[in-house]
N, C-alpha and C. Protein backbone atom coordinates (compact mmCIF):
# COMPACT_ATOMS: atom_id res chain seq x y z
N UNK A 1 -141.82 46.21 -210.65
CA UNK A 1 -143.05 46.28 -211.43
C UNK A 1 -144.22 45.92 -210.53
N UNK A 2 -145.31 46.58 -210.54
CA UNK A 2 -146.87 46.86 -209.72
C UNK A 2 -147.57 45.89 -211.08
N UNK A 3 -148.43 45.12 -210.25
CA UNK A 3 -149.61 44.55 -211.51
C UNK A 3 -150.85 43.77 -210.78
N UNK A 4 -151.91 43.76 -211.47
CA UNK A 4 -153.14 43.29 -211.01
C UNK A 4 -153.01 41.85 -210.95
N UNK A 5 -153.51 41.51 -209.32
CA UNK A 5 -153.61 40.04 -209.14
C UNK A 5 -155.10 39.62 -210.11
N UNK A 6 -154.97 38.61 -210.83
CA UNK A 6 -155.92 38.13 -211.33
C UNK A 6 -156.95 37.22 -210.67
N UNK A 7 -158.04 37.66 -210.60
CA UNK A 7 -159.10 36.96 -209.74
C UNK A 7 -158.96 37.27 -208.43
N UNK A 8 -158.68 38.63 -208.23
CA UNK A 8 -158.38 39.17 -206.70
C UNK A 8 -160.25 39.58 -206.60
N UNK A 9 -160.71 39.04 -205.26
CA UNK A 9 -161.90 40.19 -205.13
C UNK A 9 -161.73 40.68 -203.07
N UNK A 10 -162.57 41.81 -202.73
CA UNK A 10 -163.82 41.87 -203.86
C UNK A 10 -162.91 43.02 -204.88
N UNK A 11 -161.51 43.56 -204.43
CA UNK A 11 -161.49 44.55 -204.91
C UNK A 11 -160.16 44.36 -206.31
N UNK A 12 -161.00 44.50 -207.60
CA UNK A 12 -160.17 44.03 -208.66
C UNK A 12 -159.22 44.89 -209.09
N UNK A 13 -159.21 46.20 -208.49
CA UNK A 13 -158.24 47.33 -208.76
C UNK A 13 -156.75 47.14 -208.24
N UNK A 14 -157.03 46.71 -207.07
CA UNK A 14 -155.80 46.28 -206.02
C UNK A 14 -154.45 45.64 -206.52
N UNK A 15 -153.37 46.58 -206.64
CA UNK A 15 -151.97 46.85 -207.16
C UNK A 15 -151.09 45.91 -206.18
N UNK A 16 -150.48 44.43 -206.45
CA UNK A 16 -149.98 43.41 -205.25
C UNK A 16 -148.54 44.00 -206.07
N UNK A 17 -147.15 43.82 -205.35
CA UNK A 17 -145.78 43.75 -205.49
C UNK A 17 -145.64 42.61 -205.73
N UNK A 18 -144.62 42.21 -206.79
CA UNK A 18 -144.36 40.34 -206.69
C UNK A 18 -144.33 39.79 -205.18
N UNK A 19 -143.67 40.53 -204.14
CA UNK A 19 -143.49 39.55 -202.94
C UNK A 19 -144.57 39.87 -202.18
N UNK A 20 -145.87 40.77 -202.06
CA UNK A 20 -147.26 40.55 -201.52
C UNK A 20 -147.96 39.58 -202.89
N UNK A 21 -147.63 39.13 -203.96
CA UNK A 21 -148.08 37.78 -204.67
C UNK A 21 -147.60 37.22 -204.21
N UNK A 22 -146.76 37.18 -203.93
CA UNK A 22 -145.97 35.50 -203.28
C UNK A 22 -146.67 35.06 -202.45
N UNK A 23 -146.83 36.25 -200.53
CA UNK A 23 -147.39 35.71 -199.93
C UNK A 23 -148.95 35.62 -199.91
N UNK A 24 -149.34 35.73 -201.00
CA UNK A 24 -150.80 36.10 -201.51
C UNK A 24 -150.75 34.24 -201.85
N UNK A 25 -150.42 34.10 -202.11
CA UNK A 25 -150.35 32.14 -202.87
C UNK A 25 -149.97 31.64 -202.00
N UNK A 26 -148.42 32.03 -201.25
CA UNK A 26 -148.31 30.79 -199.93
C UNK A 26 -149.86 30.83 -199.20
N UNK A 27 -149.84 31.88 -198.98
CA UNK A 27 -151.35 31.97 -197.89
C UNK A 27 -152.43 30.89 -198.08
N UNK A 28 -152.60 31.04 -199.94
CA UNK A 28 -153.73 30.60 -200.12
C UNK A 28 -153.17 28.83 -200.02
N UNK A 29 -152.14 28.56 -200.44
CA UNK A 29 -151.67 26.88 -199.89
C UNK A 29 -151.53 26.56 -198.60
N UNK A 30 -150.99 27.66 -197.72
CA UNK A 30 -151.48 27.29 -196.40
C UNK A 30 -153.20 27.19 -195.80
N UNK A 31 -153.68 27.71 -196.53
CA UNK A 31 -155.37 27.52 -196.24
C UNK A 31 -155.64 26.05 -196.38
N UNK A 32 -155.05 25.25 -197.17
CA UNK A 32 -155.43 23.79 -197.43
C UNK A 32 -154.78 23.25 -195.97
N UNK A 33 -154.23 23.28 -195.62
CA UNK A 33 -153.62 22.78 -194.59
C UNK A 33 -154.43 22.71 -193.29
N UNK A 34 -154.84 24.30 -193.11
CA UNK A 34 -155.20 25.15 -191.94
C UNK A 34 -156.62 24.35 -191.93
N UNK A 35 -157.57 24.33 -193.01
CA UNK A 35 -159.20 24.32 -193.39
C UNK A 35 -159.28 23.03 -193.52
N UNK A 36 -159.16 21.67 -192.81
CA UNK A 36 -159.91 20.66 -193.24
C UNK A 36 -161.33 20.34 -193.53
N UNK A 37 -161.45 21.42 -193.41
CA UNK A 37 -163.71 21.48 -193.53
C UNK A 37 -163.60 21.62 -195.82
N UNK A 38 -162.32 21.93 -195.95
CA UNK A 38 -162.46 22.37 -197.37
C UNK A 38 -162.66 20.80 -198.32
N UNK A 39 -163.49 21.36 -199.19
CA UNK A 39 -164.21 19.53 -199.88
C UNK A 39 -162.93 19.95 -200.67
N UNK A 40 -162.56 18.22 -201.53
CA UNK A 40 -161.34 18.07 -202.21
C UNK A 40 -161.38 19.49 -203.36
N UNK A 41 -162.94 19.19 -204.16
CA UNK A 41 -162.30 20.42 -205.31
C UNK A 41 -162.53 21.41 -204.60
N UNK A 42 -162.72 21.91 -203.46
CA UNK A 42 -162.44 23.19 -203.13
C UNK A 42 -160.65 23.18 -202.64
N UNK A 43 -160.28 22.47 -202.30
CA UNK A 43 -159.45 22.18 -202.08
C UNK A 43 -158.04 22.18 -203.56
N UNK A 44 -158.48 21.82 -204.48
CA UNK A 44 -157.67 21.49 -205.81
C UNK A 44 -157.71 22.50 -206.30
N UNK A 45 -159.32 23.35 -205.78
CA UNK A 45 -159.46 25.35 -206.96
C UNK A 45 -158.18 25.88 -205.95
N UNK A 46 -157.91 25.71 -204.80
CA UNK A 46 -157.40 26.39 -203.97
C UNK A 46 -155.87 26.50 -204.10
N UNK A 47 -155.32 25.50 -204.43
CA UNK A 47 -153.56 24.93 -204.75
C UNK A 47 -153.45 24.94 -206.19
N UNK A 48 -154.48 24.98 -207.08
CA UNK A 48 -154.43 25.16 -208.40
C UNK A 48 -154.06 27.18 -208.56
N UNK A 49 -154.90 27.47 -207.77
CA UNK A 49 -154.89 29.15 -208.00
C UNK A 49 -153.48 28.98 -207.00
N UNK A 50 -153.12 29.59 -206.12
CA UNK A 50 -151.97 29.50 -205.36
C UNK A 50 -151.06 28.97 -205.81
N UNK A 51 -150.74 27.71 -206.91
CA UNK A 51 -149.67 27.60 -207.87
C UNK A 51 -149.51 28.94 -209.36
N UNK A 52 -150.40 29.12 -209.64
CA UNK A 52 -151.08 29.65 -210.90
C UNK A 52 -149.60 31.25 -210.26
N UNK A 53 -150.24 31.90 -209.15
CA UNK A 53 -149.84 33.32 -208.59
C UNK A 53 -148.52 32.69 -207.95
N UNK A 54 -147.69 31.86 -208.22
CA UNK A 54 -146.19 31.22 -207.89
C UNK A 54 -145.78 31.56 -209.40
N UNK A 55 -146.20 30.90 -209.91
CA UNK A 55 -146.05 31.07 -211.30
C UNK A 55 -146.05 32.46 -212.44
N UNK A 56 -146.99 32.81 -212.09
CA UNK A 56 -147.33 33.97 -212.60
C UNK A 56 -146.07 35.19 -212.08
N UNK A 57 -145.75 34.96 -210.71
CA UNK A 57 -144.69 36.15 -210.02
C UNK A 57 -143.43 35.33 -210.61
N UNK A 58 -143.13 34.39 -210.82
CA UNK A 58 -141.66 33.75 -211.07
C UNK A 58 -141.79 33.98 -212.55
N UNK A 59 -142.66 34.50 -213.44
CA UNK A 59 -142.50 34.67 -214.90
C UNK A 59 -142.38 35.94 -215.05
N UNK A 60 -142.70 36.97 -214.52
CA UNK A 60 -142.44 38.27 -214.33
C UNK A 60 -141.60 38.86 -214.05
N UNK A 61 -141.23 38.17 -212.63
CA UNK A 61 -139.32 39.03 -212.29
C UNK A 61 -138.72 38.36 -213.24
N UNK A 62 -139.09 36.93 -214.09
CA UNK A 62 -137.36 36.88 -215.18
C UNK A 62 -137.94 37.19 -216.11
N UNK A 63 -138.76 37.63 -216.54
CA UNK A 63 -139.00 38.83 -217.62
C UNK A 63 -138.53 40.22 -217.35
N UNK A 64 -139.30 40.36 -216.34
CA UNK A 64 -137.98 41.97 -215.81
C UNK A 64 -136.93 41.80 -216.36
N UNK A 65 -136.09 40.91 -215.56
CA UNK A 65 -134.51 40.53 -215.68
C UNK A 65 -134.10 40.56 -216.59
N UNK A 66 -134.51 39.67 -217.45
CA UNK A 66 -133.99 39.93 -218.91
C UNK A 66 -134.43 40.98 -219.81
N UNK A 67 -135.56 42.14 -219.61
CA UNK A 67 -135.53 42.99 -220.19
C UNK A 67 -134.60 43.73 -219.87
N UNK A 68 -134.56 43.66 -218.65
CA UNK A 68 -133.98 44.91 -218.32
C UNK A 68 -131.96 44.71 -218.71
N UNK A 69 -131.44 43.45 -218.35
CA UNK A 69 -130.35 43.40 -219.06
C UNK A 69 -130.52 43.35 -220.99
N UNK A 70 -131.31 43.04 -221.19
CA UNK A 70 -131.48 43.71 -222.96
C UNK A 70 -131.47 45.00 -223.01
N UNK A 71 -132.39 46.18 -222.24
CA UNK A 71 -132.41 47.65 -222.32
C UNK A 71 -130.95 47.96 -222.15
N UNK A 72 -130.31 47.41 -221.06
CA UNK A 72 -128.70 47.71 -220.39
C UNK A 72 -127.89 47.75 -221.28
N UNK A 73 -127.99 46.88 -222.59
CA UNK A 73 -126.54 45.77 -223.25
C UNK A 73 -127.39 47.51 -224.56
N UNK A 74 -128.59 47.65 -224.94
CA UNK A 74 -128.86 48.05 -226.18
C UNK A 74 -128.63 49.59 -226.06
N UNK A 75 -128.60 50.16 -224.70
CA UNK A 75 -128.08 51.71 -224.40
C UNK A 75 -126.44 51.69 -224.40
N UNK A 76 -126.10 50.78 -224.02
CA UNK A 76 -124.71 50.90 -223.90
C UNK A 76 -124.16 51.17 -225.46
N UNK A 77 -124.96 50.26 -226.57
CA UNK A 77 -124.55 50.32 -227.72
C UNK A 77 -124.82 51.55 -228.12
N UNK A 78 -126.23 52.29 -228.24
CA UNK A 78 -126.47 53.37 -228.48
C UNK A 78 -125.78 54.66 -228.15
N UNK A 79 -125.47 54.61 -226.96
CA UNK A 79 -124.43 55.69 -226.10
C UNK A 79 -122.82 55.60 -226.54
N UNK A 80 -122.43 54.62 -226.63
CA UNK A 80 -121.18 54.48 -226.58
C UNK A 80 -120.14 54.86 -228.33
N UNK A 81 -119.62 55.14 -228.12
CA UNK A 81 -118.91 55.27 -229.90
C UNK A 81 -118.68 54.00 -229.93
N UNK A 82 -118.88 53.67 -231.12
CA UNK A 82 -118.44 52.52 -231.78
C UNK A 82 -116.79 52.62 -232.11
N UNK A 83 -116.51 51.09 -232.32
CA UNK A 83 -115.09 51.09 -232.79
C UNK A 83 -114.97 50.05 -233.63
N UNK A 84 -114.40 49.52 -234.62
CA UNK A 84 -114.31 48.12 -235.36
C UNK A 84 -113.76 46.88 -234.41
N UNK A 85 -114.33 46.10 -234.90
CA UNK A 85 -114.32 44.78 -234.42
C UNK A 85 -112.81 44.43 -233.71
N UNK A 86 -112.72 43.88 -232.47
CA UNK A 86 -111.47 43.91 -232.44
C UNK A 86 -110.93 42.20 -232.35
N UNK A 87 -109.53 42.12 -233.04
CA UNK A 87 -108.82 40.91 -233.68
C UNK A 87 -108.24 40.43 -232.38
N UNK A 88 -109.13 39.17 -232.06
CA UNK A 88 -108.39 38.58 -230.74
C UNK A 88 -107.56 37.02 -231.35
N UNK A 89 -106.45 36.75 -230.55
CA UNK A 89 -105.17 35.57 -230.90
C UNK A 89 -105.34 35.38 -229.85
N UNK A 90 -105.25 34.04 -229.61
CA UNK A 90 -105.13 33.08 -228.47
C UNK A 90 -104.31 32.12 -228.51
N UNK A 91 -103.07 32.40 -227.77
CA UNK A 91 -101.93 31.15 -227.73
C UNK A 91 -102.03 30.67 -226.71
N UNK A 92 -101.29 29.00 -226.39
CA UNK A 92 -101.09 28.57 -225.71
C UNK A 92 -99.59 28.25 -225.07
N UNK A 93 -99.31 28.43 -223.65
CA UNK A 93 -98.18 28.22 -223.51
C UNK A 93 -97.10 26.81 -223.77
N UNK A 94 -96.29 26.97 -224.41
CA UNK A 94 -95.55 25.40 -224.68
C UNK A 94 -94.89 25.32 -223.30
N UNK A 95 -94.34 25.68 -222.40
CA UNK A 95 -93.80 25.17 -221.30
C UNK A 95 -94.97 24.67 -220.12
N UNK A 96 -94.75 23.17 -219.82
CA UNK A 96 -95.70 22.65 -218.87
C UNK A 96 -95.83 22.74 -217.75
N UNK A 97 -95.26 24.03 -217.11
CA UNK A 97 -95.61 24.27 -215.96
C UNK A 97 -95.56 25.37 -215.66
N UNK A 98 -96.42 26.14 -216.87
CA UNK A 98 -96.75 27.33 -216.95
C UNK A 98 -98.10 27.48 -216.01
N UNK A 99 -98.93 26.16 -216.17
CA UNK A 99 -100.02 26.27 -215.53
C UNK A 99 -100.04 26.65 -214.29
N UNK A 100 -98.71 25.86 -213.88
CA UNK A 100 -98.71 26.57 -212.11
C UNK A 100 -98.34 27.49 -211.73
N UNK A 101 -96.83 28.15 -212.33
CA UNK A 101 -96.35 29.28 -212.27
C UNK A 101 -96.87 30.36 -212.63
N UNK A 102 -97.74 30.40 -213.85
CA UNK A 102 -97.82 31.63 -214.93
C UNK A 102 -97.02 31.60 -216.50
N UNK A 103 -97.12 32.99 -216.86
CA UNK A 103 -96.40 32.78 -217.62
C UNK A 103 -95.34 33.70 -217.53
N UNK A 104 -93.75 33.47 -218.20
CA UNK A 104 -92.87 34.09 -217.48
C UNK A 104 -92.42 34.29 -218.83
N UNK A 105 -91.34 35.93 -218.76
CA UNK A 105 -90.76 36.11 -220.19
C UNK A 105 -89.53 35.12 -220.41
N UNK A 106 -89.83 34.83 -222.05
CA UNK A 106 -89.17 33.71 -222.04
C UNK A 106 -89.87 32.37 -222.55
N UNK A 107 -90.77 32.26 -222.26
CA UNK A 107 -91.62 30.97 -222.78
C UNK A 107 -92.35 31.10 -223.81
N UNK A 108 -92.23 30.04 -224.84
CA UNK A 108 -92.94 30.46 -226.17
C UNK A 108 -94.25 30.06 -226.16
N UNK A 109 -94.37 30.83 -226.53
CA UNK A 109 -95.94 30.05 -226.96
C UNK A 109 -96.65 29.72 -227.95
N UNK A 110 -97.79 29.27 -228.17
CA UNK A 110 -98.09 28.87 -230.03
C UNK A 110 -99.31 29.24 -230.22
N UNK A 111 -99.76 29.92 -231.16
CA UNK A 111 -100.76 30.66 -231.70
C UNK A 111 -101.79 29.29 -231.90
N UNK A 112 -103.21 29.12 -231.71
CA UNK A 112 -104.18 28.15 -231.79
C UNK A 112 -105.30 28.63 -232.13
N UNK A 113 -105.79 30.07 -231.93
CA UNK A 113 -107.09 30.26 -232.52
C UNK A 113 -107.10 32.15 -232.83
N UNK A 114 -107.70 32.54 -233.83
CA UNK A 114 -107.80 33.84 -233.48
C UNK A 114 -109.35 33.94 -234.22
N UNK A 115 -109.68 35.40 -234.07
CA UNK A 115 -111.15 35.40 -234.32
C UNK A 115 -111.26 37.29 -234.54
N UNK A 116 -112.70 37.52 -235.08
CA UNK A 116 -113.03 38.97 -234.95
C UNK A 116 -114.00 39.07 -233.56
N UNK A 117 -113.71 40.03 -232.72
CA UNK A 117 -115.03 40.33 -232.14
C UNK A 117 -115.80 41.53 -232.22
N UNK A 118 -116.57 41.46 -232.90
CA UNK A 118 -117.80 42.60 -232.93
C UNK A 118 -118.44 43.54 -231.84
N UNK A 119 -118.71 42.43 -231.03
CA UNK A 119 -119.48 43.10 -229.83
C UNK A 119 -118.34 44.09 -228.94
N UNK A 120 -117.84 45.52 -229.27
CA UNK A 120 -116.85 46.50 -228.64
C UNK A 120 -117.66 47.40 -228.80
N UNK A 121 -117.00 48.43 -227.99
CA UNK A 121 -117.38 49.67 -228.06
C UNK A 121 -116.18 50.53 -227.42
N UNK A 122 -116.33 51.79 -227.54
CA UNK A 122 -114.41 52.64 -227.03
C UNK A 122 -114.95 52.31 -225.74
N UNK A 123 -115.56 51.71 -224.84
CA UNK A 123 -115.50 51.51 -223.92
C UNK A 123 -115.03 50.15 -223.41
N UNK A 124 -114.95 49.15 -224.16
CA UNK A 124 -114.62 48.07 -224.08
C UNK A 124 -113.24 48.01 -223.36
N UNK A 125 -112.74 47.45 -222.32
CA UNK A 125 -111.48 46.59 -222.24
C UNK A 125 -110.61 45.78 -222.69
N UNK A 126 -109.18 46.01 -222.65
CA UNK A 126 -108.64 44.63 -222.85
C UNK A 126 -109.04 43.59 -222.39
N UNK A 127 -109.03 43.61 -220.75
CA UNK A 127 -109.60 42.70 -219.33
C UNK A 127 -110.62 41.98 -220.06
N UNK A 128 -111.67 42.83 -220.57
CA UNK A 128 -113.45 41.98 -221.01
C UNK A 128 -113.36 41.18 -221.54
N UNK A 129 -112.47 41.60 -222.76
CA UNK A 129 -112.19 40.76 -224.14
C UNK A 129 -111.35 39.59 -223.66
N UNK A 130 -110.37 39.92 -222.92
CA UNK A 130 -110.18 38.44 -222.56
C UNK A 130 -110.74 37.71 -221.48
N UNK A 131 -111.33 38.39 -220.64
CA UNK A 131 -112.31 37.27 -219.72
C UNK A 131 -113.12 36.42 -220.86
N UNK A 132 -113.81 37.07 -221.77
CA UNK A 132 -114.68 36.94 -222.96
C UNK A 132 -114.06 35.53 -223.21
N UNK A 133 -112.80 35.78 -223.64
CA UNK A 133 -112.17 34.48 -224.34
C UNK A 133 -111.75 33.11 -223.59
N UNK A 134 -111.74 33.70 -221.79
CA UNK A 134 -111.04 32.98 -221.57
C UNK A 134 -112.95 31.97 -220.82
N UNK A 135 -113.54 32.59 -220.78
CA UNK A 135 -115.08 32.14 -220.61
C UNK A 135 -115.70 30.87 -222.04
N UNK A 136 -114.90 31.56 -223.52
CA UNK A 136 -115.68 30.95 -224.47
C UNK A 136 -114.98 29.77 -225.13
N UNK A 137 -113.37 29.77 -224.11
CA UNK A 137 -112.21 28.72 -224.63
C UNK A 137 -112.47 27.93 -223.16
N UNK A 138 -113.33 27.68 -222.56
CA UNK A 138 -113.48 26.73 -221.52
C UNK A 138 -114.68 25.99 -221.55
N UNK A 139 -115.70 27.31 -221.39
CA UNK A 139 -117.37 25.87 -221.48
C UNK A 139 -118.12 26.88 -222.50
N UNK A 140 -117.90 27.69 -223.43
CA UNK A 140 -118.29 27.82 -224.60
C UNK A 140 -119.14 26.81 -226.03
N UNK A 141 -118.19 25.34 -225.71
CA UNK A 141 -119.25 24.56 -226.34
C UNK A 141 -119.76 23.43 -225.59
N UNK A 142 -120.23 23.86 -224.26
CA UNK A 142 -121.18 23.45 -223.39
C UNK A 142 -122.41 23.89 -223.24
N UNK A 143 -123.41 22.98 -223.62
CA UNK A 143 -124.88 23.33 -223.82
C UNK A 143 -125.06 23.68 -222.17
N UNK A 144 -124.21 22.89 -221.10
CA UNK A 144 -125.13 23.27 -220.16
C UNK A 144 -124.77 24.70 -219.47
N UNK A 145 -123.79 25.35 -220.49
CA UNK A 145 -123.69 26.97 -219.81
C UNK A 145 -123.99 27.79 -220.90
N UNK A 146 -124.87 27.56 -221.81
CA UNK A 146 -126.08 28.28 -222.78
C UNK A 146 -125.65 27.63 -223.90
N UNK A 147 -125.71 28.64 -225.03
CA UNK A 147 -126.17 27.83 -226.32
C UNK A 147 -124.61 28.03 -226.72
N UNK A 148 -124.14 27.06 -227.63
CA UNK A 148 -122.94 26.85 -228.08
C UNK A 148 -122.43 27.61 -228.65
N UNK A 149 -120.99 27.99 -228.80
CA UNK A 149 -120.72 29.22 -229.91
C UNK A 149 -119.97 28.10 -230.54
N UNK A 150 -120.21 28.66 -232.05
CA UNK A 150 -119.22 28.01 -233.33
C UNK A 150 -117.59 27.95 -233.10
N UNK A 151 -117.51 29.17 -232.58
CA UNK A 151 -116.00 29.81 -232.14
C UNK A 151 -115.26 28.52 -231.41
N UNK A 152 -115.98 28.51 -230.13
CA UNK A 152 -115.74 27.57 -229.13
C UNK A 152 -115.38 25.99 -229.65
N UNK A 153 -116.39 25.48 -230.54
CA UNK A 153 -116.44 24.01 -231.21
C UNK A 153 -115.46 23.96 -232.06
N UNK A 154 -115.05 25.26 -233.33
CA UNK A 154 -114.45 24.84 -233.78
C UNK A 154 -112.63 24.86 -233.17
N UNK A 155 -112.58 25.60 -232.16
CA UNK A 155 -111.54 25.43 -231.20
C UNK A 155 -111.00 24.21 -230.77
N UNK A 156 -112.31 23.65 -230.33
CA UNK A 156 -112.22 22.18 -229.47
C UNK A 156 -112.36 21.31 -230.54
N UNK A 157 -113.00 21.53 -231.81
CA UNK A 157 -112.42 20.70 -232.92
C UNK A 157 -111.34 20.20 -233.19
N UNK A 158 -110.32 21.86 -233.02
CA UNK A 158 -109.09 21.16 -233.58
C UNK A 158 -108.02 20.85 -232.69
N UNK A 159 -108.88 20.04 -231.46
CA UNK A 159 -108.17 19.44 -230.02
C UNK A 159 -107.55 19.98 -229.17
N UNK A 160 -107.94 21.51 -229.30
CA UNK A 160 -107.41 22.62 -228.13
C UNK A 160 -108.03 22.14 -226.48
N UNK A 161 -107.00 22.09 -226.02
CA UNK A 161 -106.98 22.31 -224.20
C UNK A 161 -108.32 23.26 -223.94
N UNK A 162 -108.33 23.49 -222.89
CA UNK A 162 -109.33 24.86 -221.85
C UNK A 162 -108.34 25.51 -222.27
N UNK A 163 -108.03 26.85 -222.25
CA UNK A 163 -108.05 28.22 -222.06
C UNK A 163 -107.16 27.93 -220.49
N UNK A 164 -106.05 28.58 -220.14
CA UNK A 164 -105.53 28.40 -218.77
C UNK A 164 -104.21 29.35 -217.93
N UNK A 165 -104.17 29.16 -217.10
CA UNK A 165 -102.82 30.02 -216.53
C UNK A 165 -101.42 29.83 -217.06
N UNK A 166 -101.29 31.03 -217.65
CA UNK A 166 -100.35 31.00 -218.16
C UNK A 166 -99.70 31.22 -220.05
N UNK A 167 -101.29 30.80 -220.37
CA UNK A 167 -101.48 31.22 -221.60
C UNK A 167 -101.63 32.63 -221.53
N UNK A 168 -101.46 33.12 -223.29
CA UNK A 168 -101.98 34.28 -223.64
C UNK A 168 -102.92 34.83 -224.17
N UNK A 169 -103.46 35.56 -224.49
CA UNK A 169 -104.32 36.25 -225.04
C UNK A 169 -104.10 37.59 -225.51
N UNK A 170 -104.16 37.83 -227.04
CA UNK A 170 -103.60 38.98 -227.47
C UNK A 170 -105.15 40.29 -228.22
N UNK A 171 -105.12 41.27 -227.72
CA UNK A 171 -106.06 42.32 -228.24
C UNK A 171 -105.63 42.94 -228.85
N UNK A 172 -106.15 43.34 -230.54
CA UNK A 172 -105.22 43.90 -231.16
C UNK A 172 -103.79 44.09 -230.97
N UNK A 173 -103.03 43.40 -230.70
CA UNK A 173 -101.51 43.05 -231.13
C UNK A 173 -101.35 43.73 -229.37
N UNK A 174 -102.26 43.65 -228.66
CA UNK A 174 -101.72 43.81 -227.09
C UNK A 174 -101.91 42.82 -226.22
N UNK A 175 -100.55 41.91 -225.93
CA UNK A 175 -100.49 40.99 -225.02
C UNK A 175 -101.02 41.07 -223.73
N UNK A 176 -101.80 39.80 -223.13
CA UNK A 176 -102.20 39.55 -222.42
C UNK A 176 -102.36 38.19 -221.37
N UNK A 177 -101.12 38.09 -220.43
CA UNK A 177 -100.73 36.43 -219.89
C UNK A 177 -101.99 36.37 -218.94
N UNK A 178 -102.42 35.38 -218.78
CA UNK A 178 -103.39 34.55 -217.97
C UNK A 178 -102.61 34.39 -216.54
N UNK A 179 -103.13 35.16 -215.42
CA UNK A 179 -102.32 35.09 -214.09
C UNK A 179 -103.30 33.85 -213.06
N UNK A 180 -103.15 33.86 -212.03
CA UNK A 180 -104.09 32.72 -211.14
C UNK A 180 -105.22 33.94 -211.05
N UNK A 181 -105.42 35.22 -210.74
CA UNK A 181 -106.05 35.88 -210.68
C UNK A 181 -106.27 36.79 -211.82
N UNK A 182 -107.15 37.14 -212.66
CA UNK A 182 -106.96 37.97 -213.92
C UNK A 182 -106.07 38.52 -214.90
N UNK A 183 -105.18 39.53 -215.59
CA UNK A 183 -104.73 39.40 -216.59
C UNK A 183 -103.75 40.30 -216.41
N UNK A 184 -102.36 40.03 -216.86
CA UNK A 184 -101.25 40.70 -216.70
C UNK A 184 -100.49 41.30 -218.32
N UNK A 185 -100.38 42.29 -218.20
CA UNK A 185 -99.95 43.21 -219.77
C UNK A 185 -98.25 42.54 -219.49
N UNK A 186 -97.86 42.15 -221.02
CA UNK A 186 -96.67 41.62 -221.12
C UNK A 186 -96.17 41.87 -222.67
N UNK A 187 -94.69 42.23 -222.83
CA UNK A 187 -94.70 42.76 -224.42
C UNK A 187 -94.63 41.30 -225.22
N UNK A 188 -94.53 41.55 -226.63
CA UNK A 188 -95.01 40.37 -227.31
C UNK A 188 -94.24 39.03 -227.01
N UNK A 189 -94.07 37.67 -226.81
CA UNK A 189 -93.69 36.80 -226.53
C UNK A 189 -93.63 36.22 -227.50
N UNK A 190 -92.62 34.93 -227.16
CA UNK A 190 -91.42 34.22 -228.18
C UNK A 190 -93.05 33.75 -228.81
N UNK A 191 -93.05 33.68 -230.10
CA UNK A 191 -93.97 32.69 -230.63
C UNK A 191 -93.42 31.53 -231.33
N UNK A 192 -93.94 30.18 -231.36
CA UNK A 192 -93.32 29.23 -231.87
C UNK A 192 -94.61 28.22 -232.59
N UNK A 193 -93.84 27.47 -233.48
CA UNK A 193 -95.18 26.18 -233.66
C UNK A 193 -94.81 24.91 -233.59
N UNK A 194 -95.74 24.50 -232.40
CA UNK A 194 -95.30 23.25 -231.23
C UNK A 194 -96.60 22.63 -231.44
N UNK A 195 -96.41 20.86 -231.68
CA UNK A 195 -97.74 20.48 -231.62
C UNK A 195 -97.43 19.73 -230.06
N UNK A 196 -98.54 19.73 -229.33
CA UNK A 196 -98.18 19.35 -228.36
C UNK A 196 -99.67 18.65 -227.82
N UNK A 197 -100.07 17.37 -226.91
CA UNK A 197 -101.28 17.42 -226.60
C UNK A 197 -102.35 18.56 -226.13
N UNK A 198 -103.28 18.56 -226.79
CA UNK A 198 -103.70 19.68 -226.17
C UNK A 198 -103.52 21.15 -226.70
N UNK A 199 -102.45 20.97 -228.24
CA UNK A 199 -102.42 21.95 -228.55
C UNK A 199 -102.32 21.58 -229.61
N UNK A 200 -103.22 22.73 -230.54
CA UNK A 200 -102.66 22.73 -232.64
C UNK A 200 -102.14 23.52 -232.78
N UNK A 201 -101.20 24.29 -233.56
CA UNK A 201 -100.77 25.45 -233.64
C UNK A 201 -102.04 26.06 -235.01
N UNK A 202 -102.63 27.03 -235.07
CA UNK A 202 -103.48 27.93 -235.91
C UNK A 202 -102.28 27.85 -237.47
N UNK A 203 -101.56 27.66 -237.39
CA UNK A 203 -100.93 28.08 -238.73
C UNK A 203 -99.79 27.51 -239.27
């Protein structure tokens, strides 16, 4: 994005890029430095404006940014066929050293949360949906990685673990084990109901 520096002279037409604003403001803060002849408030108009055009370019590119991932997320919806919400289950593995290994056929596991998700499209993944889950069953109800989901709290309400290797994750009735590296297709596994630290069983 091109836009008019404010209080540019003599020429007020003059089209700066955010990074000729940038060095349009360092410049003008290096002038305080350079100019000791400058009286204090010439000096304070000078680092006052030169903060102002720091400011002004750092509110713009993350306005870009986030428009432009809003335009991204709202074409995708528009373009894409829709599909109904899809029914995600999230078990946890009962064997304790699933975490290190994985998960292997054979190990039961226990159902702890399931949910609808809305946000699909026929383009959607299995993979997404469970990165999705395995993102919103870890710091989901952590303010300091955005705003909380209900999903997440009431998870950790009912004294669920993180989300981890070796667990599952099921998309519409299609299994999905948690590997050290992303997600491995596996047919349905023993299910059981185990209370265990760290785990409630959903049912």
């Amino acid at each position: 994005m091109r836009f008019t520096l404010p209080e540019h002279a003599p020429d007020t037409d003059t089209l700066l890029t955010s990074t000729e604003h940038e060095q349009r403001a360092m410049r003008l803060l290096n002038a305080t430095e350079t100019a000791p002849d400058l009286a204090p408030s010439d000096e304070t108009r000078a680092l006052r404006k030169a903060k102002a055009h720091l400011l002004a370019c750092t509110r713009e590119e993350k306005a870009d940014f986030e428009d432009s991932a809003e335009r991204e997320h709202a074409l995708r919806h528009a373009f894409s066929p829709q599909r109904p919400p899809a029914r995600i289950r999230v078990f946890h593995n009962a064997e304790r050293t699933a975490m290190l290994g994985g998960y292997t056929a054979g190990h039961a596991v226990v159902e702890v949360y399931a949910y609808d998700e809305p946000d699909v499209t026929a383009e959607t993944t299995d993979v997404e949906l469970a990165d999705r889950a395995f993102e919103l069953f870890n710091v989901g109800d952590d303010p300091d990685f955005g705003e909380v989901d209900h999903r997440a709290r009431e998870y950790r309400d009912r004294r669920n673990r993180s989300l981890s290797v070796g667990d599952v994750v099921a998309v519409d009735g299609r299994f999905h084990a948690c590997a050290a590296a992303g997600w491995r297709p596996i047919a349905p596994p023993q299910q059981a109901r185990i209370t265990q630290p760290g785990t409630t069983p959903l049912h």
